[in-house]
PDB file of N, CA and C in Angstrom:
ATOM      1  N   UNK A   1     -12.205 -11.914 -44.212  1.00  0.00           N
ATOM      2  CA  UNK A   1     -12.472 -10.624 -43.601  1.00  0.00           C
ATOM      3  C   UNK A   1     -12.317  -9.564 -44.694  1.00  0.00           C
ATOM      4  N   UNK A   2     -13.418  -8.760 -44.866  1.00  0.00           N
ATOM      5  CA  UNK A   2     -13.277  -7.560 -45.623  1.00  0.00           C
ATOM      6  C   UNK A   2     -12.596  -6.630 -45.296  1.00  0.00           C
ATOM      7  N   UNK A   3     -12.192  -5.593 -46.281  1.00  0.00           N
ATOM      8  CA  UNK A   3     -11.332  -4.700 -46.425  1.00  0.00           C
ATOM      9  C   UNK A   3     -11.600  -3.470 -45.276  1.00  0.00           C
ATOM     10  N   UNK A   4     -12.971  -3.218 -44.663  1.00  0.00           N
ATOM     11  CA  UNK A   4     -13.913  -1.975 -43.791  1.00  0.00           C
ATOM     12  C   UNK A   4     -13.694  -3.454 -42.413  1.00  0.00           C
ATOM     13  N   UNK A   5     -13.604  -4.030 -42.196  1.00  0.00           N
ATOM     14  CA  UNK A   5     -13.859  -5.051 -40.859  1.00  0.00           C
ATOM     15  C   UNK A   5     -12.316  -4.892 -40.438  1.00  0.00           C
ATOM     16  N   UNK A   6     -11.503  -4.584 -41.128  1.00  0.00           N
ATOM     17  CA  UNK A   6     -10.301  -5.076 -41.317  1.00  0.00           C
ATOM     18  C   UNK A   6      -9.389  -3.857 -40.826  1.00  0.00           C
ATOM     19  N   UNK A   7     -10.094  -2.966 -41.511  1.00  0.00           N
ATOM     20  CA  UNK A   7      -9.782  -1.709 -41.383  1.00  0.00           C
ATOM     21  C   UNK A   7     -10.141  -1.042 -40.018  1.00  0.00           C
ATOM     22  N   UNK A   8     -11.521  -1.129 -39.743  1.00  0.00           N
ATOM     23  CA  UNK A   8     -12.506  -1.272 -38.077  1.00  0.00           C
ATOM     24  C   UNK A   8     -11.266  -1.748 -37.153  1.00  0.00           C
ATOM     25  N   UNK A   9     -10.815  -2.924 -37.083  1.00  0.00           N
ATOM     26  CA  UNK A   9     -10.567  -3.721 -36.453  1.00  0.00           C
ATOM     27  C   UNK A   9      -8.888  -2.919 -36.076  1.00  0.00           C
ATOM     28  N   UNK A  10      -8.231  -2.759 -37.375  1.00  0.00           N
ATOM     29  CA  UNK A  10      -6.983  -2.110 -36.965  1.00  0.00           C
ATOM     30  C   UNK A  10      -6.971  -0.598 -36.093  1.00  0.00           C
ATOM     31  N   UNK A  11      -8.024  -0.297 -36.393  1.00  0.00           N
ATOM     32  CA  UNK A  11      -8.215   1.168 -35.661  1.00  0.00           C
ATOM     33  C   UNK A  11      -8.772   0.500 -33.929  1.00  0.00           C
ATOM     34  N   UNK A  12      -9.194  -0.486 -33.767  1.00  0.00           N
ATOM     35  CA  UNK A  12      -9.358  -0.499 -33.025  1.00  0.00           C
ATOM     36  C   UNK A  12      -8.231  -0.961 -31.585  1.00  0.00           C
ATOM     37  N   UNK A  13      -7.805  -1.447 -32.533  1.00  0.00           N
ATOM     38  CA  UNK A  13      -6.236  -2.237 -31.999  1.00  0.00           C
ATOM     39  C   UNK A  13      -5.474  -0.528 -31.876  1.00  0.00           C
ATOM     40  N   UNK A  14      -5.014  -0.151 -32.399  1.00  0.00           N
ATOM     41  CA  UNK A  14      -4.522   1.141 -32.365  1.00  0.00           C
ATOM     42  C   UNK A  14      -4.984   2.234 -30.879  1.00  0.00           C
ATOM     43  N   UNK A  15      -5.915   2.209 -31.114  1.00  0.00           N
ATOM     44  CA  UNK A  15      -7.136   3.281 -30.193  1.00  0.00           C
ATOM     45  C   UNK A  15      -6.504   2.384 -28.451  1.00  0.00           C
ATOM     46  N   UNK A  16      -6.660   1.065 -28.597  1.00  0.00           N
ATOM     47  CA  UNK A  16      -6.635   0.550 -26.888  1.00  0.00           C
ATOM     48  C   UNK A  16      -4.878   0.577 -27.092  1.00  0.00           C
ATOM     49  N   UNK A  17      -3.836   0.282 -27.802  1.00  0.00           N
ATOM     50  CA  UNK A  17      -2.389   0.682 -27.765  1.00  0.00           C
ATOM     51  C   UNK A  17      -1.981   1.836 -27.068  1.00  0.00           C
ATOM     52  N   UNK A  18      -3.118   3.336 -28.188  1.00  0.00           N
ATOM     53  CA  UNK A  18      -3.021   4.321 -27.042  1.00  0.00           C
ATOM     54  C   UNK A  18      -2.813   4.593 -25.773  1.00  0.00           C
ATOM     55  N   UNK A  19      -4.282   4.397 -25.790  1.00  0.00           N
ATOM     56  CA  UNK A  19      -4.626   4.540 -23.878  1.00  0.00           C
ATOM     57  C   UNK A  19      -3.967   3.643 -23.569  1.00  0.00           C
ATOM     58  N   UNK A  20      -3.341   2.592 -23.654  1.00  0.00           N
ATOM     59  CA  UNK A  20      -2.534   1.853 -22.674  1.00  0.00           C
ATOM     60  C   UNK A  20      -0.988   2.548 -22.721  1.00  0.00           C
ATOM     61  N   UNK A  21      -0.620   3.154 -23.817  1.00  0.00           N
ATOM     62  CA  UNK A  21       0.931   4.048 -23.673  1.00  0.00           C
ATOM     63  C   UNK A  21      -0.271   5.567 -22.568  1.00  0.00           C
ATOM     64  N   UNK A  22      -0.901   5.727 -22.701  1.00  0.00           N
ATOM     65  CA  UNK A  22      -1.301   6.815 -21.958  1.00  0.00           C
ATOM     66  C   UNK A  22      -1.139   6.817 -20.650  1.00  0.00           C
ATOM     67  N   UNK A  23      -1.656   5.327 -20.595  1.00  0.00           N
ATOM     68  CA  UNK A  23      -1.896   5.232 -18.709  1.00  0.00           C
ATOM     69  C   UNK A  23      -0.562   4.977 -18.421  1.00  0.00           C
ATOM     70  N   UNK A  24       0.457   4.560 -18.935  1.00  0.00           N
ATOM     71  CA  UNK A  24       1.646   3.929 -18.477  1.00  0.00           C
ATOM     72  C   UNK A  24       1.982   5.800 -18.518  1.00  0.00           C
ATOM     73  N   UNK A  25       2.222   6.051 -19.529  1.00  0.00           N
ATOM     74  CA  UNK A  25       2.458   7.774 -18.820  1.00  0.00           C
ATOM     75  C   UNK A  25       2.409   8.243 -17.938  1.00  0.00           C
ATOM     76  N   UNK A  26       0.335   8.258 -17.615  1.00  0.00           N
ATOM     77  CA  UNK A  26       0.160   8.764 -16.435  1.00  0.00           C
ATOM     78  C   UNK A  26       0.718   8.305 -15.229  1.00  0.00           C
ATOM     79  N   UNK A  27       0.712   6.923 -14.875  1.00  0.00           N
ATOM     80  CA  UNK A  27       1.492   6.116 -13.975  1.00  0.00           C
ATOM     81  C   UNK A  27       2.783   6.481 -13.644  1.00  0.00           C
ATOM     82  N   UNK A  28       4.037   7.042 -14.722  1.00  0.00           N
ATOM     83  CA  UNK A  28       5.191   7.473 -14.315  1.00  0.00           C
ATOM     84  C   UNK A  28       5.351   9.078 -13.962  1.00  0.00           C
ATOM     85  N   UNK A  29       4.418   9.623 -14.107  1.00  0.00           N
ATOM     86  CA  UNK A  29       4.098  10.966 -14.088  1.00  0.00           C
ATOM     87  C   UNK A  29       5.053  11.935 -15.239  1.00  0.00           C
ATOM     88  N   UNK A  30       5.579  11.202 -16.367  1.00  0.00           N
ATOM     89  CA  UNK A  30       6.373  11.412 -17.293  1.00  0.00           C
ATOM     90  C   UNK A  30       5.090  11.551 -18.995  1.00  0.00           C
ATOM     91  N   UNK A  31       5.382  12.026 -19.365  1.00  0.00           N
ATOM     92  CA  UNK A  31       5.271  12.008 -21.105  1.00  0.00           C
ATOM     93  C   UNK A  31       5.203  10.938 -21.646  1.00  0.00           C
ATOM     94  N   UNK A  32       4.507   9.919 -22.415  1.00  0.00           N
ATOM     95  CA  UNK A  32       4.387   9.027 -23.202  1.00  0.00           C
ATOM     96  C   UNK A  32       5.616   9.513 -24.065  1.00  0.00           C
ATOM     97  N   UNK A  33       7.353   8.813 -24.480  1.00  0.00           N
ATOM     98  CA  UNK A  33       7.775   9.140 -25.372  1.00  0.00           C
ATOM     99  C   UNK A  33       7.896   7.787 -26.303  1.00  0.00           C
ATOM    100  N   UNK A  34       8.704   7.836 -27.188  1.00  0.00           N
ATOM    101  CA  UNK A  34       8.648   6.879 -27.818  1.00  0.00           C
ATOM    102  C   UNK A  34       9.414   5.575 -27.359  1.00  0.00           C
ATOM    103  N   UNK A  35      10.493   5.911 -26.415  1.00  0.00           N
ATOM    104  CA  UNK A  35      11.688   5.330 -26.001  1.00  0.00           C
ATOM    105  C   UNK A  35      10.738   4.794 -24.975  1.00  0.00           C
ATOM    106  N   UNK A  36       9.700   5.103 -24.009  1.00  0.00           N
ATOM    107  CA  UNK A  36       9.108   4.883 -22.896  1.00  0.00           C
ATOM    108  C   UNK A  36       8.382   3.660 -23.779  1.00  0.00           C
ATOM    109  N   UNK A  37       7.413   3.409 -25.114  1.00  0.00           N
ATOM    110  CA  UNK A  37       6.452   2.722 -25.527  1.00  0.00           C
ATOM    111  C   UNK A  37       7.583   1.656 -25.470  1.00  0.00           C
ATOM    112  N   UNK A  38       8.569   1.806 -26.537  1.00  0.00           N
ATOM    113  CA  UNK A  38       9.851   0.897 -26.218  1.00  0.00           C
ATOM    114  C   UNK A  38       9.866   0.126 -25.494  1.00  0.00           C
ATOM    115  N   UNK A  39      10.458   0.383 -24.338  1.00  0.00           N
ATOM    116  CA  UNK A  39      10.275   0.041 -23.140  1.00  0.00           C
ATOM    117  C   UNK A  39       9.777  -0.547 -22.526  1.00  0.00           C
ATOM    118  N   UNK A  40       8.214  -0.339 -22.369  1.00  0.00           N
ATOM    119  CA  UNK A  40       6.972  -1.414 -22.434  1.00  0.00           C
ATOM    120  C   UNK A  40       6.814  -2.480 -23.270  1.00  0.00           C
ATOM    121  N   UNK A  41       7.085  -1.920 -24.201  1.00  0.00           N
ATOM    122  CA  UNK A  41       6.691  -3.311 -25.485  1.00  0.00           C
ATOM    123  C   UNK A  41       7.887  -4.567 -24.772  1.00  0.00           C
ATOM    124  N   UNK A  42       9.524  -3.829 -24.194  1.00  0.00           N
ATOM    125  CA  UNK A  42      10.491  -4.797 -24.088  1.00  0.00           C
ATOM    126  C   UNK A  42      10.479  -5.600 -23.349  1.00  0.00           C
ATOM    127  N   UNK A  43       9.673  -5.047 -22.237  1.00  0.00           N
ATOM    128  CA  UNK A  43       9.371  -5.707 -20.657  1.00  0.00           C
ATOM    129  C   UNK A  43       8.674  -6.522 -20.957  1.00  0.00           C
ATOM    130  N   UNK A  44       7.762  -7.059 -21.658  1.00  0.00           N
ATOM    131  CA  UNK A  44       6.579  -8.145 -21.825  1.00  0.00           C
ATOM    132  C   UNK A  44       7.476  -9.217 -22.904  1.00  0.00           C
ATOM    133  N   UNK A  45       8.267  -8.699 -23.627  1.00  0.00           N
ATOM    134  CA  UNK A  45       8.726  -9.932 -24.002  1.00  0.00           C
ATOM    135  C   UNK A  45       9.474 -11.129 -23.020  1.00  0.00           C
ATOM    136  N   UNK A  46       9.204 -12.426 -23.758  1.00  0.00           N
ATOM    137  CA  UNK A  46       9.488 -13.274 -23.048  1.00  0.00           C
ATOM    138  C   UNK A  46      10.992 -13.816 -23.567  1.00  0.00           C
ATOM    139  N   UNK A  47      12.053 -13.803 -22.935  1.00  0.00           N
ATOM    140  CA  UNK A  47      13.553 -13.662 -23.266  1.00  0.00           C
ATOM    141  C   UNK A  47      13.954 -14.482 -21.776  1.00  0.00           C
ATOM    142  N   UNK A  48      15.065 -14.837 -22.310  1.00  0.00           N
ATOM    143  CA  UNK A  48      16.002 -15.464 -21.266  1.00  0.00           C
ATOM    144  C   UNK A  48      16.353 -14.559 -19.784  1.00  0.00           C
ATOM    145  N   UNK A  49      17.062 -13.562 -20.262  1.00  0.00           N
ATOM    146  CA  UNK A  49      17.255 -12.987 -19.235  1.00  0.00           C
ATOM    147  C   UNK A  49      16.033 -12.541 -18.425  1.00  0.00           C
ATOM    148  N   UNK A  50      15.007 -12.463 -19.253  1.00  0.00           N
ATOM    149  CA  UNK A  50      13.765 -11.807 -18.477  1.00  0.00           C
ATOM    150  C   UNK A  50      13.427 -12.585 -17.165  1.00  0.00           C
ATOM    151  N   UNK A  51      13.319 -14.060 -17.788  1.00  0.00           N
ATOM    152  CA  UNK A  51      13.222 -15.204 -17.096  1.00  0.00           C
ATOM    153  C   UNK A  51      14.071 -15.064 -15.887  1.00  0.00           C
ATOM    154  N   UNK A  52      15.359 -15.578 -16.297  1.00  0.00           N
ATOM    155  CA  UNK A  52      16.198 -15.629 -14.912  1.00  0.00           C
ATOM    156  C   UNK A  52      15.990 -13.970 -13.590  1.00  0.00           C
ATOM    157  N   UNK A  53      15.805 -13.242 -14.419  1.00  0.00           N
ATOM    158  CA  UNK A  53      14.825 -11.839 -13.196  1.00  0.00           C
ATOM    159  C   UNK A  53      14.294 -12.593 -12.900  1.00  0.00           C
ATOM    160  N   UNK A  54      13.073 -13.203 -13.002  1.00  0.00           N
ATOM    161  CA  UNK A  54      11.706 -13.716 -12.467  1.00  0.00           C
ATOM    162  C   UNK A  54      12.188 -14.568 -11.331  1.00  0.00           C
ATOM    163  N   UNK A  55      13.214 -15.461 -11.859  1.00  0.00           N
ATOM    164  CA  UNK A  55      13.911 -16.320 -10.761  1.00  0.00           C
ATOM    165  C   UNK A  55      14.326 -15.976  -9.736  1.00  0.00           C
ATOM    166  N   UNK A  56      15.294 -14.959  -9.744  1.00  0.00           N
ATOM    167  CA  UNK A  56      15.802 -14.010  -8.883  1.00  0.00           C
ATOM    168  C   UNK A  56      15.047 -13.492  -8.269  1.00  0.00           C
ATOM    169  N   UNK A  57      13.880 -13.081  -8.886  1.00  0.00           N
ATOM    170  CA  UNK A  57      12.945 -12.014  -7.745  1.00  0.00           C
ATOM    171  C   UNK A  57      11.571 -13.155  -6.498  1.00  0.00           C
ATOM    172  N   UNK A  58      11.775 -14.520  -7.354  1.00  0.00           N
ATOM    173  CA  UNK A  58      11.072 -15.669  -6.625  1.00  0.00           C
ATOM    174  C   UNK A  58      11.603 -16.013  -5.489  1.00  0.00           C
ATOM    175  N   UNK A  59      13.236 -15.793  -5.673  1.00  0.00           N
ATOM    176  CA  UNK A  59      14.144 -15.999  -4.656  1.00  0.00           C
ATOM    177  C   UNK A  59      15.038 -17.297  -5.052  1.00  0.00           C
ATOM    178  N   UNK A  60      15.008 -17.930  -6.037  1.00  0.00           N
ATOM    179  CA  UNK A  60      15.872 -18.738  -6.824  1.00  0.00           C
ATOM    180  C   UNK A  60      17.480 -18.560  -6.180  1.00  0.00           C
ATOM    181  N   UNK A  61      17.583 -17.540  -6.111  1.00  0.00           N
ATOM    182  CA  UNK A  61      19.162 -17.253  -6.318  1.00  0.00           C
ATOM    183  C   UNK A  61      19.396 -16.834  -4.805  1.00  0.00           C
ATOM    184  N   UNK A  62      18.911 -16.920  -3.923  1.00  0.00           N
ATOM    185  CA  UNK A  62      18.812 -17.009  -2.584  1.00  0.00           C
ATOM    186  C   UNK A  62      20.639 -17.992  -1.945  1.00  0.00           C
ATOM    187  N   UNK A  63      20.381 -18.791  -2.404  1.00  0.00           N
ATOM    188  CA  UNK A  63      21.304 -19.367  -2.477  1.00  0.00           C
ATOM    189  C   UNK A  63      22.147 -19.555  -4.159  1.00  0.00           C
ATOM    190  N   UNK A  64      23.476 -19.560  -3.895  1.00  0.00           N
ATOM    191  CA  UNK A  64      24.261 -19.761  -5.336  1.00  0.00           C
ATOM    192  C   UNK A  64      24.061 -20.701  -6.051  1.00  0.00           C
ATOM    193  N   UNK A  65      23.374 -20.928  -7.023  1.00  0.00           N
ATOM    194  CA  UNK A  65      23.304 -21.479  -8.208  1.00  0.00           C
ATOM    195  C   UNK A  65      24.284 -21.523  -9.527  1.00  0.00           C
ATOM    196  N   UNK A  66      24.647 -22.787 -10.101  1.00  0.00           N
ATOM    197  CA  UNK A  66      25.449 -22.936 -11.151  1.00  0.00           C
ATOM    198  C   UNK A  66      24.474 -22.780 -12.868  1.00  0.00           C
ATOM    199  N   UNK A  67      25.005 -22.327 -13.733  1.00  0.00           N
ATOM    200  CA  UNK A  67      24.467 -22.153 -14.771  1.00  0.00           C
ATOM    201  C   UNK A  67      23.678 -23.810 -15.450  1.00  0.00           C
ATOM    202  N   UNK A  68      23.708 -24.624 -15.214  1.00  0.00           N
ATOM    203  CA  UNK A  68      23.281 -25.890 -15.085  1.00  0.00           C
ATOM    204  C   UNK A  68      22.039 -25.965 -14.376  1.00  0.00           C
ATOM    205  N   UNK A  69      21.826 -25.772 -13.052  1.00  0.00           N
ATOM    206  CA  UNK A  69      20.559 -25.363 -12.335  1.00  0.00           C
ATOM    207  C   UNK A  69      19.924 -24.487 -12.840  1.00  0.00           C
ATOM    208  N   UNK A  70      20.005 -23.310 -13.088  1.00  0.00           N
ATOM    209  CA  UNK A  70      19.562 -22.409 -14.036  1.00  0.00           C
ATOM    210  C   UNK A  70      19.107 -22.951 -15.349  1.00  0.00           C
ATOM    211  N   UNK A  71      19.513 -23.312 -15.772  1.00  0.00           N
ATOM    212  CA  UNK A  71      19.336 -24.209 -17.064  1.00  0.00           C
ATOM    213  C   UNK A  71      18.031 -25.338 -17.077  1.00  0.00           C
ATOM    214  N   UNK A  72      18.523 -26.200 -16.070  1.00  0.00           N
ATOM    215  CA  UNK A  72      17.282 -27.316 -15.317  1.00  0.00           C
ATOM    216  C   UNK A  72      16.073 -26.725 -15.188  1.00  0.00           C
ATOM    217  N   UNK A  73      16.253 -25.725 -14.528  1.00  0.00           N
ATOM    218  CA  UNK A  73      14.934 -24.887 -13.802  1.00  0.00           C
ATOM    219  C   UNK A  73      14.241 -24.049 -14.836  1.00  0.00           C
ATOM    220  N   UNK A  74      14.806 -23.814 -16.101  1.00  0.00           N
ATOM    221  CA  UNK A  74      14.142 -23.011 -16.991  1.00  0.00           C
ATOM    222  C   UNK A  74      13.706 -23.332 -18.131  1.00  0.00           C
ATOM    223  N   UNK A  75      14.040 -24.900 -17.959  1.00  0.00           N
ATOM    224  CA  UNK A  75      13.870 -26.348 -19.510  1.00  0.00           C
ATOM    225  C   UNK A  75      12.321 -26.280 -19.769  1.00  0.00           C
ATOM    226  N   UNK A  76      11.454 -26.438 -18.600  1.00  0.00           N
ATOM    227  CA  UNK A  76       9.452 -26.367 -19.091  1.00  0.00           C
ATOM    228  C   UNK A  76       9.308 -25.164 -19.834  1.00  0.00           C
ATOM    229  N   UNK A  77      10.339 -23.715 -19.511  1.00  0.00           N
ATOM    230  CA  UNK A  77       9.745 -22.533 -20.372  1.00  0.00           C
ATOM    231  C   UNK A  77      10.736 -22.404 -21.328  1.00  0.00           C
ATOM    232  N   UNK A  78      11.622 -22.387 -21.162  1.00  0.00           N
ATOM    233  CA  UNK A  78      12.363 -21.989 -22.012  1.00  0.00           C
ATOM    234  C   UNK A  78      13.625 -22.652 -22.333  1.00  0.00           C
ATOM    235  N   UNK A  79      13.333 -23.767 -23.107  1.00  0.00           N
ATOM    236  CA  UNK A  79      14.545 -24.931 -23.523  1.00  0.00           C
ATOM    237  C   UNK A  79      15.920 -23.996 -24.108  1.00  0.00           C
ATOM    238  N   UNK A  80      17.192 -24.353 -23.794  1.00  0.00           N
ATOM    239  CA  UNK A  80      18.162 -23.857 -24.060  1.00  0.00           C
ATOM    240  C   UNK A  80      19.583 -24.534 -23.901  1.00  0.00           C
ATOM    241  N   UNK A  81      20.567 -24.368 -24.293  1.00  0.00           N
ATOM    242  CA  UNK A  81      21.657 -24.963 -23.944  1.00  0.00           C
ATOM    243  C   UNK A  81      22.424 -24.157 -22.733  1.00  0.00           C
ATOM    244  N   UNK A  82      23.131 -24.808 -21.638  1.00  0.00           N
ATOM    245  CA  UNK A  82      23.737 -24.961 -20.629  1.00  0.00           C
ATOM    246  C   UNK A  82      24.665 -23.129 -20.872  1.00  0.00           C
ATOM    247  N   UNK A  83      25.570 -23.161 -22.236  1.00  0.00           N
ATOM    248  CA  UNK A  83      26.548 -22.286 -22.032  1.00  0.00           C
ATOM    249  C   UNK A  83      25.781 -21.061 -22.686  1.00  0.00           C
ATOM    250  N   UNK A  84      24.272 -21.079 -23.070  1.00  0.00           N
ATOM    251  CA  UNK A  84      23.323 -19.432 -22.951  1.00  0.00           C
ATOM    252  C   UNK A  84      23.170 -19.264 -21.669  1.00  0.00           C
ATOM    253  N   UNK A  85      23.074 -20.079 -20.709  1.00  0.00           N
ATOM    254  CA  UNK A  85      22.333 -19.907 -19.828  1.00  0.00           C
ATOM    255  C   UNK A  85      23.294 -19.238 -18.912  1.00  0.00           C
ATOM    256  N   UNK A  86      24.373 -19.679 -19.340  1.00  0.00           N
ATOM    257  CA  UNK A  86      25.746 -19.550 -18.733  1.00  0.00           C
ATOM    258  C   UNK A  86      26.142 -17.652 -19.048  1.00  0.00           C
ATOM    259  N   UNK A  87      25.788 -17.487 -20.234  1.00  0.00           N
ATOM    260  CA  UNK A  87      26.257 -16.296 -21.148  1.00  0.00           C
ATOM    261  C   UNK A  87      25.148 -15.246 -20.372  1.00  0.00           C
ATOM    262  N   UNK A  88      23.862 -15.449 -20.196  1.00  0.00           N
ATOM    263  CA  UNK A  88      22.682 -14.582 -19.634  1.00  0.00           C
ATOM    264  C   UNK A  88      23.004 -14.601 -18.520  1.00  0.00           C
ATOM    265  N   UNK A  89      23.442 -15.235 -17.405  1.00  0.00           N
ATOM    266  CA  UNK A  89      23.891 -15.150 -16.327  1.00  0.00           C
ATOM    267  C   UNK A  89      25.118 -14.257 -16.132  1.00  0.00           C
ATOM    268  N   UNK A  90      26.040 -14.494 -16.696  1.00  0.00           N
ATOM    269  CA  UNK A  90      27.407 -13.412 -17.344  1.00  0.00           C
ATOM    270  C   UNK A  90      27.082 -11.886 -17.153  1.00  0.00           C
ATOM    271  N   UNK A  91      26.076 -12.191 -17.938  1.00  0.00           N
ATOM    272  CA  UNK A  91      25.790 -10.611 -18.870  1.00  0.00           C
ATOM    273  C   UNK A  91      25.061 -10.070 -17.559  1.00  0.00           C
ATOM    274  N   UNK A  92      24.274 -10.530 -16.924  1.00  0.00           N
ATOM    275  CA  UNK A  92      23.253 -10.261 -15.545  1.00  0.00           C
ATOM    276  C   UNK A  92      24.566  -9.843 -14.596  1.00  0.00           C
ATOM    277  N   UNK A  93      24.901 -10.421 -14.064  1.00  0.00           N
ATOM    278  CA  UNK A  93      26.038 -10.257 -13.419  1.00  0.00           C
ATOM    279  C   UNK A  93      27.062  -8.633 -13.602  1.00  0.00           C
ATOM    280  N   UNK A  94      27.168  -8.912 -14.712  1.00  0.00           N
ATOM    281  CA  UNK A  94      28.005  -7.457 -15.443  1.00  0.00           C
ATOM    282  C   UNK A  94      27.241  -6.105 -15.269  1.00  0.00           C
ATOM    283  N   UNK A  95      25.672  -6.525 -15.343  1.00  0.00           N
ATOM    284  CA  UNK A  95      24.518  -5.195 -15.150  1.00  0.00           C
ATOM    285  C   UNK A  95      24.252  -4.859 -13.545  1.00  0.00           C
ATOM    286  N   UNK A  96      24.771  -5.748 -12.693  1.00  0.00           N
ATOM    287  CA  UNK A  96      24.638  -5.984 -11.138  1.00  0.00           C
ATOM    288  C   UNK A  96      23.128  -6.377 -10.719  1.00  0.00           C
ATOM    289  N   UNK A  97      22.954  -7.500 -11.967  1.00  0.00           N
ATOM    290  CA  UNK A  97      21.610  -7.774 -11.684  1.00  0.00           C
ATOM    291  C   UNK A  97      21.709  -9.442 -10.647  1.00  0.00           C
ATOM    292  N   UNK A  98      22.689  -9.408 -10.809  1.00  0.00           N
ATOM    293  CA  UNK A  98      22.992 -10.751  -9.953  1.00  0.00           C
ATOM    294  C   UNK A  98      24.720 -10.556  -9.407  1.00  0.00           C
ATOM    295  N   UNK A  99      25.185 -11.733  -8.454  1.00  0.00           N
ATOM    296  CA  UNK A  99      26.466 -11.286  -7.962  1.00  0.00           C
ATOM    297  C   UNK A  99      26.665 -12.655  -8.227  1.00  0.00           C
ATOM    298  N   UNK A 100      28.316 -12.608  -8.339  1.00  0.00           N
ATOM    299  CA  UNK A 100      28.817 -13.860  -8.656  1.00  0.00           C
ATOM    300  C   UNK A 100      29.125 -14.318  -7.747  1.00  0.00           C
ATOM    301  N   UNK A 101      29.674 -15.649  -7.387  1.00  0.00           N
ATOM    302  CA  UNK A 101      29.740 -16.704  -5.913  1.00  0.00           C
ATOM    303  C   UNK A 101      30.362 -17.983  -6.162  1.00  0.00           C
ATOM    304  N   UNK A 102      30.791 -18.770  -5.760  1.00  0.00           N
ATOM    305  CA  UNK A 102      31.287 -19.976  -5.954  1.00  0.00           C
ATOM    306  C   UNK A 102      30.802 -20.962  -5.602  1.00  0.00           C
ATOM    307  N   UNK A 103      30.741 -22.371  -5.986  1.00  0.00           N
ATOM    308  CA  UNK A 103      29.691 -23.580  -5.150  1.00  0.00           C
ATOM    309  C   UNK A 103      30.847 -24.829  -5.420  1.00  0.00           C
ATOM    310  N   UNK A 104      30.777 -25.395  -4.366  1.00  0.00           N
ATOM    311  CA  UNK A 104      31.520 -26.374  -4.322  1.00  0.00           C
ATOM    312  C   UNK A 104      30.327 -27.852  -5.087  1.00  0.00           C
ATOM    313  N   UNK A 105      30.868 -28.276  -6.143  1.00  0.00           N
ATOM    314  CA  UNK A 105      30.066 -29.439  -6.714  1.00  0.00           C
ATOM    315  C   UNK A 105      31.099 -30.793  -6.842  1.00  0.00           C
ATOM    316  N   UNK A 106      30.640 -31.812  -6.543  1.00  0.00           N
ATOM    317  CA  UNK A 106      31.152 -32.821  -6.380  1.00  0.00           C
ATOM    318  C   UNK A 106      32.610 -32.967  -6.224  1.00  0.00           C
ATOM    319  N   UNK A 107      33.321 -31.809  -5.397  1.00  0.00           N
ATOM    320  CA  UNK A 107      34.771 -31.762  -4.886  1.00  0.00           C
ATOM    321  C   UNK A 107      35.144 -30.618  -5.694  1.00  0.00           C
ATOM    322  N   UNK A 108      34.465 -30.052  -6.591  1.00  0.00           N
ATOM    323  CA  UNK A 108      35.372 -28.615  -7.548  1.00  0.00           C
ATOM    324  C   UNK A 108      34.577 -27.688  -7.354  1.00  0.00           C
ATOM    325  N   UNK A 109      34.972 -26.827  -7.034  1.00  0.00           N
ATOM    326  CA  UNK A 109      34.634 -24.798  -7.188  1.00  0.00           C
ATOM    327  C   UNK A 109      34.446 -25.026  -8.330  1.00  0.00           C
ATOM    328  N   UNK A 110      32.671 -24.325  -8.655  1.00  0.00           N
ATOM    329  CA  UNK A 110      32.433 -23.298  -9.877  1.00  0.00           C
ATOM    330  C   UNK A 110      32.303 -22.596  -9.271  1.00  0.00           C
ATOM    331  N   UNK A 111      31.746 -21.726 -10.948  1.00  0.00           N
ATOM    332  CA  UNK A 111      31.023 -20.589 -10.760  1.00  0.00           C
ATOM    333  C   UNK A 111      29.553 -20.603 -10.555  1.00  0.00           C
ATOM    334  N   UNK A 112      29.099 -19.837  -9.659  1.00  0.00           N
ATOM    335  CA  UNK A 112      27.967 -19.827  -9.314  1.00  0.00           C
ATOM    336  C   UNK A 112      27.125 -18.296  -9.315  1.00  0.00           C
ATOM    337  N   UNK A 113      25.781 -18.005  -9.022  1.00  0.00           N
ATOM    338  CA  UNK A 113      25.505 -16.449  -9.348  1.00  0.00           C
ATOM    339  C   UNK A 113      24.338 -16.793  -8.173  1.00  0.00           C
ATOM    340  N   UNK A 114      24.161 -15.479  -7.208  1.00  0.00           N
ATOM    341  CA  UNK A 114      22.846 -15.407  -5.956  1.00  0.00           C
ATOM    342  C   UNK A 114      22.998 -14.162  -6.125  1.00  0.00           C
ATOM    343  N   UNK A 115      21.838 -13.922  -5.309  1.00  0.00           N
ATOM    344  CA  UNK A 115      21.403 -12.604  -4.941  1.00  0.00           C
ATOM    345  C   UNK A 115      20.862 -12.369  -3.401  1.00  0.00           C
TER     346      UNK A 115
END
């Protein structure tokens, strides 16, 4: 790719970035700021915690779940070990994005997290 295709091409990428921080503006009836583009860019990443939202809002957590189930359920997207899953759940919890709960598993109380 030449140096003018290249160049074309980045302006063009740029130009639809715009209007898409524009419309998200218009949509909040707020100012495009920089903290707002932020923002957007953060929401589309694909992250752990993002994930377990998604769960939560599917209704996953309907009933109390142990960080293990959580874990199980999130292995096709997003392979991880047991005590992140454990730590993102924590941290969710602390934001009141989830509530903590207890589950009785094979005769012992954990910890468990629903919504």
């Amino acid at each position: 790719m030449n140096a003018e295709k290249l160049a074309a091409s980045l302006r063009r990428i740029e130009s639809l970035v715009q209007e898409c921080l524009h419309a998200v503006g218009e949509e909040s009836g707020k100012p495009v700021t920089k903290k707002l583009a932020t923002k957007v860019l953060k929401a589309e990443k694909i992250t752990l915690p993002n994930l377990i939202v998604e769960l939560r809002d599917s209704g996953f957590f309907s009933e109390p779940r142990t960080a293990r189930e959580v874990q199980e359920k999130l292995k096709p997207k997003y392979p991880c070990e047991p005590d992140r899953a454990a730590m993102a759940l924590k941290r969710l919890m602390e934001r009141k994005q989830l509530r903590k709960a207890s589950k009785d598993v094979e005769g012992s109380k954990q910890v468990a997290y629903a919504w």
